[in-house]
PDB file of N, CA and C in Angstrom:
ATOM      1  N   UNK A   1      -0.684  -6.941  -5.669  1.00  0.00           N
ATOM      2  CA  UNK A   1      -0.753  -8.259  -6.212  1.00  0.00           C
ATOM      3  C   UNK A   1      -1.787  -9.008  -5.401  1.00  0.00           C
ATOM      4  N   UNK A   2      -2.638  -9.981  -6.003  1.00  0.00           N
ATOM      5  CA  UNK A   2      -3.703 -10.896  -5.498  1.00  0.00           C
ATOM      6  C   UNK A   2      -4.003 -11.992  -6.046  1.00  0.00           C
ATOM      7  N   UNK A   3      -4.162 -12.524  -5.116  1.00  0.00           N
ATOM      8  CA  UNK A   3      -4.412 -14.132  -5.211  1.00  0.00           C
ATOM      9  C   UNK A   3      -5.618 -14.648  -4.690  1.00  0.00           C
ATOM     10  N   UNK A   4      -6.296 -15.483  -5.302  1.00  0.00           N
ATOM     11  CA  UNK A   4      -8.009 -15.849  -4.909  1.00  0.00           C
ATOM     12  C   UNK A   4      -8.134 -16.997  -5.137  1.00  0.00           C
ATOM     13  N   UNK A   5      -8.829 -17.790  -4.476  1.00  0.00           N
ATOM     14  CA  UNK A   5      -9.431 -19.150  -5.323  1.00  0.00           C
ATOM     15  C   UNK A   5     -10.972 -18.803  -5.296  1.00  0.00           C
ATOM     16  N   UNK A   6     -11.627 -19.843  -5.414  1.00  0.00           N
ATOM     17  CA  UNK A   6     -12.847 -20.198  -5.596  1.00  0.00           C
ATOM     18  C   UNK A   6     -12.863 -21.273  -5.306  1.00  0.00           C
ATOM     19  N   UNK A   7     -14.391 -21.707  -4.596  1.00  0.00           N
ATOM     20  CA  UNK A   7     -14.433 -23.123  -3.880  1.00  0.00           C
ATOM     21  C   UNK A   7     -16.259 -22.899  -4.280  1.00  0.00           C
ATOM     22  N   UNK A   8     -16.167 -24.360  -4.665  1.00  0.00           N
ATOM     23  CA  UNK A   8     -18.095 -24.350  -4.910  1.00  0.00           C
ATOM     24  C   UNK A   8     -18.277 -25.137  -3.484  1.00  0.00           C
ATOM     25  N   UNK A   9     -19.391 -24.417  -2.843  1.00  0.00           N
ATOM     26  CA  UNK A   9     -19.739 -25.117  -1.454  1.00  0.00           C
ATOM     27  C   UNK A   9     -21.187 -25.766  -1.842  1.00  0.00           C
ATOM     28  N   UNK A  10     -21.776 -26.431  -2.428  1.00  0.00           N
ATOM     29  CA  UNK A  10     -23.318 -26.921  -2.916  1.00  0.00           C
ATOM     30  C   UNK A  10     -23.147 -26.512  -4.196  1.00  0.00           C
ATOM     31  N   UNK A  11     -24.978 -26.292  -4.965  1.00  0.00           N
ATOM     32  CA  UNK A  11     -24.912 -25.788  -6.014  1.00  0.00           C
ATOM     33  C   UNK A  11     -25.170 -24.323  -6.101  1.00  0.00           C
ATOM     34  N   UNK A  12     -25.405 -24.226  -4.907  1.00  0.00           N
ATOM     35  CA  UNK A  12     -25.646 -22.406  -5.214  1.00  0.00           C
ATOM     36  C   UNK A  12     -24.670 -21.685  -4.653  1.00  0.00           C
ATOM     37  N   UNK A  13     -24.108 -22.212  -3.731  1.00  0.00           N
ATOM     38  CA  UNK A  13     -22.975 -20.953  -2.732  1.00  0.00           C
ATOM     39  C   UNK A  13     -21.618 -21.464  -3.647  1.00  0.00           C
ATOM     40  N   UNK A  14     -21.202 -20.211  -3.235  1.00  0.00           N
ATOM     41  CA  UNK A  14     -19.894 -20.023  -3.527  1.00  0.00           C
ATOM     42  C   UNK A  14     -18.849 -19.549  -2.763  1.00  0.00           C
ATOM     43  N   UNK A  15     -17.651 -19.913  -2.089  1.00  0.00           N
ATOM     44  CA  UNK A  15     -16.600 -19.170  -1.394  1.00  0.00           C
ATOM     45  C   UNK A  15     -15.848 -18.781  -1.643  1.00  0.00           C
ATOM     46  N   UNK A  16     -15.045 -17.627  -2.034  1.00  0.00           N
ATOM     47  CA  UNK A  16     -14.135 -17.361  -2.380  1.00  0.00           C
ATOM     48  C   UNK A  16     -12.746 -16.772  -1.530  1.00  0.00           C
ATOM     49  N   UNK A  17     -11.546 -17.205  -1.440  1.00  0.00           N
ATOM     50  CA  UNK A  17     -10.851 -17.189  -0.459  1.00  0.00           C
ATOM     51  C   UNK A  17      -9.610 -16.125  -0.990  1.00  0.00           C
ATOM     52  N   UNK A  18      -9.391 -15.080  -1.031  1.00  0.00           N
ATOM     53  CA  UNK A  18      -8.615 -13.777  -0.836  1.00  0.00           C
ATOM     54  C   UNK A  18      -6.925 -13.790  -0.640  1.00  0.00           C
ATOM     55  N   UNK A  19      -6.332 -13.156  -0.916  1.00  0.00           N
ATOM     56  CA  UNK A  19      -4.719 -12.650  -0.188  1.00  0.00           C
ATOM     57  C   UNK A  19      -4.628 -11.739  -1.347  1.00  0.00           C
ATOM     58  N   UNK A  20      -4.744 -10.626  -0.921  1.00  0.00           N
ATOM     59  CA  UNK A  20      -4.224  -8.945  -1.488  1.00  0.00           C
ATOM     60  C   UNK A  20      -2.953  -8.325  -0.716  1.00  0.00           C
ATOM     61  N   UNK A  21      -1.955  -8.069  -1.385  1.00  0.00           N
ATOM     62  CA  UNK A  21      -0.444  -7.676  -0.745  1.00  0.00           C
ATOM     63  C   UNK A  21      -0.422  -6.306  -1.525  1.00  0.00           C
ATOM     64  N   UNK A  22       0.189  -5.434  -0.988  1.00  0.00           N
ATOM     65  CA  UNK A  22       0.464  -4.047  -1.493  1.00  0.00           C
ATOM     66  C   UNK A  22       1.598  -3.640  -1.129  1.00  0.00           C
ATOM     67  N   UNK A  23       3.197  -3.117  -2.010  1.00  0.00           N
ATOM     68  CA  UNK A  23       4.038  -3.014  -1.991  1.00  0.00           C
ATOM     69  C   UNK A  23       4.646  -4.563  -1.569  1.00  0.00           C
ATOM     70  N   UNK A  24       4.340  -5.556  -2.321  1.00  0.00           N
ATOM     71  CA  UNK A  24       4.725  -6.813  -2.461  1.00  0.00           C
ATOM     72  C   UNK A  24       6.417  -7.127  -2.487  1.00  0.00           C
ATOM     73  N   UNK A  25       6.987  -6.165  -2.853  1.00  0.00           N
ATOM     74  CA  UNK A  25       8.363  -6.515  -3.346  1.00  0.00           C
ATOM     75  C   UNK A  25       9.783  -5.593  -2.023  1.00  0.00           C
ATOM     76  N   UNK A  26       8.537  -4.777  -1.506  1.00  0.00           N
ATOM     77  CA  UNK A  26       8.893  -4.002  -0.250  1.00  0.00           C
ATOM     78  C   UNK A  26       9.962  -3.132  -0.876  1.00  0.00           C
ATOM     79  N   UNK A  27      10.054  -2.144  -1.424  1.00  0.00           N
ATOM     80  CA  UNK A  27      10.502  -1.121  -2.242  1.00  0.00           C
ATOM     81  C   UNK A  27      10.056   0.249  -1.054  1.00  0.00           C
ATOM     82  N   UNK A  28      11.319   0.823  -0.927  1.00  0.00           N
ATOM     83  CA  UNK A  28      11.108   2.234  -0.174  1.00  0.00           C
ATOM     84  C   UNK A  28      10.233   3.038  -0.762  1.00  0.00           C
ATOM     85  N   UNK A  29       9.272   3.653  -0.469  1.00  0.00           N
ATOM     86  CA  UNK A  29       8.783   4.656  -0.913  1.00  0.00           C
ATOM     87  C   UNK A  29       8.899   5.705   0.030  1.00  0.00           C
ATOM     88  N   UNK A  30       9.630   6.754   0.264  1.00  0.00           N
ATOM     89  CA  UNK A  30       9.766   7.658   0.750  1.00  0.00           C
ATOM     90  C   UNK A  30       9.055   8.999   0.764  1.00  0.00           C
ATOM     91  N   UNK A  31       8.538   9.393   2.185  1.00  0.00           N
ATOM     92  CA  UNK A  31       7.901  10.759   1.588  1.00  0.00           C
ATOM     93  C   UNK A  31       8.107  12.484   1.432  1.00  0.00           C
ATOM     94  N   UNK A  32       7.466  12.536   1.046  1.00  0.00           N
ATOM     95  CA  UNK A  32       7.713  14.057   0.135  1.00  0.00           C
ATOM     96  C   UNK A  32       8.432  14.771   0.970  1.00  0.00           C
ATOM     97  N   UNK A  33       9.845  15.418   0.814  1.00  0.00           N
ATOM     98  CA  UNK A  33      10.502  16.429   1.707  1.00  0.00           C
ATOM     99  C   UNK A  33      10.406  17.497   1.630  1.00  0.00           C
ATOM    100  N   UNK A  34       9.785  18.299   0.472  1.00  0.00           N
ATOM    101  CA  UNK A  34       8.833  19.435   0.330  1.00  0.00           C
ATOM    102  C   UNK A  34       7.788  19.752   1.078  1.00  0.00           C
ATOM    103  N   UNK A  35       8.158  19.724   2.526  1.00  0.00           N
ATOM    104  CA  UNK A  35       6.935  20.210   2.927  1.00  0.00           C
ATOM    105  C   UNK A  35       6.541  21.404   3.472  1.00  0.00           C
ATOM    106  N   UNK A  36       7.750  22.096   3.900  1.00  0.00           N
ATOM    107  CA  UNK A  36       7.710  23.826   3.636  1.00  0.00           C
ATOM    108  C   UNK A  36       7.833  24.364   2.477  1.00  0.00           C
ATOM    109  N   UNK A  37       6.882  24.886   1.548  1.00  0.00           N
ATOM    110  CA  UNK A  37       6.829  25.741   0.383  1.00  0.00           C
ATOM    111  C   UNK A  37       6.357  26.741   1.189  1.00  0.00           C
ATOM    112  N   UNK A  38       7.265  27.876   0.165  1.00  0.00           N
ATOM    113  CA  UNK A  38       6.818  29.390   0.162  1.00  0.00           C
ATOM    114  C   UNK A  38       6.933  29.596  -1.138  1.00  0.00           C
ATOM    115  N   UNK A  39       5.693  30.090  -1.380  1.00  0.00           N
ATOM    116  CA  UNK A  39       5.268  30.707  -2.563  1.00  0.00           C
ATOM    117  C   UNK A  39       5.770  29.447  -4.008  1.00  0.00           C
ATOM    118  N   UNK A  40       5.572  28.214  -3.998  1.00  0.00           N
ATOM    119  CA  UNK A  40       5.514  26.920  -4.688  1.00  0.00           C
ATOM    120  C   UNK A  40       7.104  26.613  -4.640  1.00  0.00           C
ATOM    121  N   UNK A  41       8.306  27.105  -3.926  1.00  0.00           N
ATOM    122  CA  UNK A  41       9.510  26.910  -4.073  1.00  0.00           C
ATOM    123  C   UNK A  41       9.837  26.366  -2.768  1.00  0.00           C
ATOM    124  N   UNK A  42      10.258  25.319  -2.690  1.00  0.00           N
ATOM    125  CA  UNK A  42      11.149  24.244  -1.478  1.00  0.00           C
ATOM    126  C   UNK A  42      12.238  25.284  -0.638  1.00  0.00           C
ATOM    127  N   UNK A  43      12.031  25.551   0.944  1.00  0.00           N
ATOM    128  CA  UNK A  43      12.867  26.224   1.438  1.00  0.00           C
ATOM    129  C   UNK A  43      14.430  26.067   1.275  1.00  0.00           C
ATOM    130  N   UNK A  44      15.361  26.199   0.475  1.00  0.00           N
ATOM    131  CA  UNK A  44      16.632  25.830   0.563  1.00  0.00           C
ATOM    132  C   UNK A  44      17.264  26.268   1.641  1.00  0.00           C
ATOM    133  N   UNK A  45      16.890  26.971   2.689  1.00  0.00           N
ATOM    134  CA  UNK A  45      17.996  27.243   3.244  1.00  0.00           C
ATOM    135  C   UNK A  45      17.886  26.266   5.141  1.00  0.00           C
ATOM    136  N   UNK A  46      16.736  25.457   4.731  1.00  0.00           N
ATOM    137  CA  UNK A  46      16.670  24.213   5.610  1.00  0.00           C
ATOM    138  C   UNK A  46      17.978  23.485   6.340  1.00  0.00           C
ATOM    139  N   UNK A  47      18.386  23.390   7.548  1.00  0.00           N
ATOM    140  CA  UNK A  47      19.342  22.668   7.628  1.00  0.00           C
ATOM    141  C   UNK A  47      19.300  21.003   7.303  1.00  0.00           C
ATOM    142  N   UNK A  48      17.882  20.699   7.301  1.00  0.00           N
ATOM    143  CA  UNK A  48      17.539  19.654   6.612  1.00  0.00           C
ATOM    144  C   UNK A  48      17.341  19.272   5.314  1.00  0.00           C
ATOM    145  N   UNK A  49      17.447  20.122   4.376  1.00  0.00           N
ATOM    146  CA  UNK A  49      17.145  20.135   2.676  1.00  0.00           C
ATOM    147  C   UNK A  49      17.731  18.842   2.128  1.00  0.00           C
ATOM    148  N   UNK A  50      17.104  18.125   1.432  1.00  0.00           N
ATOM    149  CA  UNK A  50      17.417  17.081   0.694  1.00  0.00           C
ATOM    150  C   UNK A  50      17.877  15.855   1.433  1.00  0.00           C
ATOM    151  N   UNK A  51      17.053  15.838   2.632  1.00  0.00           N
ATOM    152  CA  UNK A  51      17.389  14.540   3.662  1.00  0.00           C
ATOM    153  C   UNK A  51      15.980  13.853   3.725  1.00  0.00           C
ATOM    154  N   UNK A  52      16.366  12.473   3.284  1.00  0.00           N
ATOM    155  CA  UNK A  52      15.093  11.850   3.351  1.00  0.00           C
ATOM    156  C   UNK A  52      14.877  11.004   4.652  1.00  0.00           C
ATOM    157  N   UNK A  53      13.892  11.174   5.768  1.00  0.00           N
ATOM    158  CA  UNK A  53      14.052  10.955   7.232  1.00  0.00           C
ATOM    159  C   UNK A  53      12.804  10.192   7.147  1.00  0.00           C
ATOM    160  N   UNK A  54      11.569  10.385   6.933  1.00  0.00           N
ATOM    161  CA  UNK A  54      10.497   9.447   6.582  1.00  0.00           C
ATOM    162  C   UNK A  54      10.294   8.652   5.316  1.00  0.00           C
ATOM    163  N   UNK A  55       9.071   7.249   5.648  1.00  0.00           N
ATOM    164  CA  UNK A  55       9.389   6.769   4.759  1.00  0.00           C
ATOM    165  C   UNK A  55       7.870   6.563   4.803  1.00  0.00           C
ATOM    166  N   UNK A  56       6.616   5.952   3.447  1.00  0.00           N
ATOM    167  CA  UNK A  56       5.702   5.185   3.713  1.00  0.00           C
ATOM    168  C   UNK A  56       5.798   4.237   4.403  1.00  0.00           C
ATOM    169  N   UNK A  57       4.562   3.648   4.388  1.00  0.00           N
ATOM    170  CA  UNK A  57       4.146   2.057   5.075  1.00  0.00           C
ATOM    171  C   UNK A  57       4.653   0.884   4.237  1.00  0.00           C
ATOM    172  N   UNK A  58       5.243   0.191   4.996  1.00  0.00           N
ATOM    173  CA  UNK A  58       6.132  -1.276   4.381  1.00  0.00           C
ATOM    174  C   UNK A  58       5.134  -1.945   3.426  1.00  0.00           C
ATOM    175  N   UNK A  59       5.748  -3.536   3.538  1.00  0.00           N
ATOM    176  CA  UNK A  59       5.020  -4.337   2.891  1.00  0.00           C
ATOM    177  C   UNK A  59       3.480  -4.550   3.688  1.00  0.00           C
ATOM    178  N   UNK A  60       2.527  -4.280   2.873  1.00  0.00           N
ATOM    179  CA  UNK A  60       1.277  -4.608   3.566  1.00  0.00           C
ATOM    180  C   UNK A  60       0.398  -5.814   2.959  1.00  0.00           C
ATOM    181  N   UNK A  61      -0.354  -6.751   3.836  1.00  0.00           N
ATOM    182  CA  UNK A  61      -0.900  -8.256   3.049  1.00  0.00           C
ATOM    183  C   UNK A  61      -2.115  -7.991   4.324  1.00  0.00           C
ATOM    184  N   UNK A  62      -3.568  -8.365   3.070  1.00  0.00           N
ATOM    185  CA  UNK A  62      -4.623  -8.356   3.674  1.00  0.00           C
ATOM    186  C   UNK A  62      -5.227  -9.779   3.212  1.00  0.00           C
ATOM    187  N   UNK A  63      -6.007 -10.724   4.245  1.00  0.00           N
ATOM    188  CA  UNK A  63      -6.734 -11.884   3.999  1.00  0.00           C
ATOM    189  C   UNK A  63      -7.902 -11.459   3.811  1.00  0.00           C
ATOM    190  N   UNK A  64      -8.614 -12.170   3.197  1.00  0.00           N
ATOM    191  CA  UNK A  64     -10.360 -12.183   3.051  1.00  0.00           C
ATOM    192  C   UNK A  64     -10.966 -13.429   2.692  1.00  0.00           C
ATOM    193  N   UNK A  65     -12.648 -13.035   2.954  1.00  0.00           N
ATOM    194  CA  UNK A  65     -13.079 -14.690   3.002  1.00  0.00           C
ATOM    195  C   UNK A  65     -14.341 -14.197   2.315  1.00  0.00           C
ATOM    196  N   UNK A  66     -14.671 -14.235   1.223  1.00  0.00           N
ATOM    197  CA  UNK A  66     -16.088 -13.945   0.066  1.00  0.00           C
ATOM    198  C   UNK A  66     -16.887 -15.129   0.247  1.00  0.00           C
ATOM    199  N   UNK A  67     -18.438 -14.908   0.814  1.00  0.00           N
ATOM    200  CA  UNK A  67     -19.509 -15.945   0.269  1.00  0.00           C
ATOM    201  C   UNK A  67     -20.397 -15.276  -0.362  1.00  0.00           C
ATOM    202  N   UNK A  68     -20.391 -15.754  -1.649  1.00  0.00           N
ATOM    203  CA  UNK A  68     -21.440 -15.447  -3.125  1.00  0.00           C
ATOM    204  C   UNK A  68     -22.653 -15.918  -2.581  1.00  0.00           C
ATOM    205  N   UNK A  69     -24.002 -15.893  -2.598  1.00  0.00           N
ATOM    206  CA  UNK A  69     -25.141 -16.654  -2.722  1.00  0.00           C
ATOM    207  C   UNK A  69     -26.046 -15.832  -3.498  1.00  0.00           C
TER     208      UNK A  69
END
């Protein structure tokens, strides 16, 4: 999700002011527990099988500052 304005600085420049958020709503995304395959089949006999222990990166929010000329 993003949010921007625009600001006229004279008649020729332009500023434009930024906020980009990614995973905005902060929703688990968890990652892949398949990560021993043999031969394209998930090891079942893992004492770990079907435990989800990692996760992606949280909510992330980036600022920025655009000058057009």
């Amino acid at each position: 999700m993003g949010f921007f304005k625009d600001i006229k600085a004279g008649e020729r420049y332009r500023v434009q002011l930024r906020a980009e958020f990614f995973n905005i709503f902060n929703r688990v995304n968890f990652k892949d527990t398949t990560s021993s395959v043999v031969d394209g089949l998930a090891n079942l006999n893992q004492r770990t099988f079907g435990t989800l222990r990692n996760a992606l990166d949280p909510r992330i929010g980036q600022l920025a500052v655009k000058v057009f000329f």
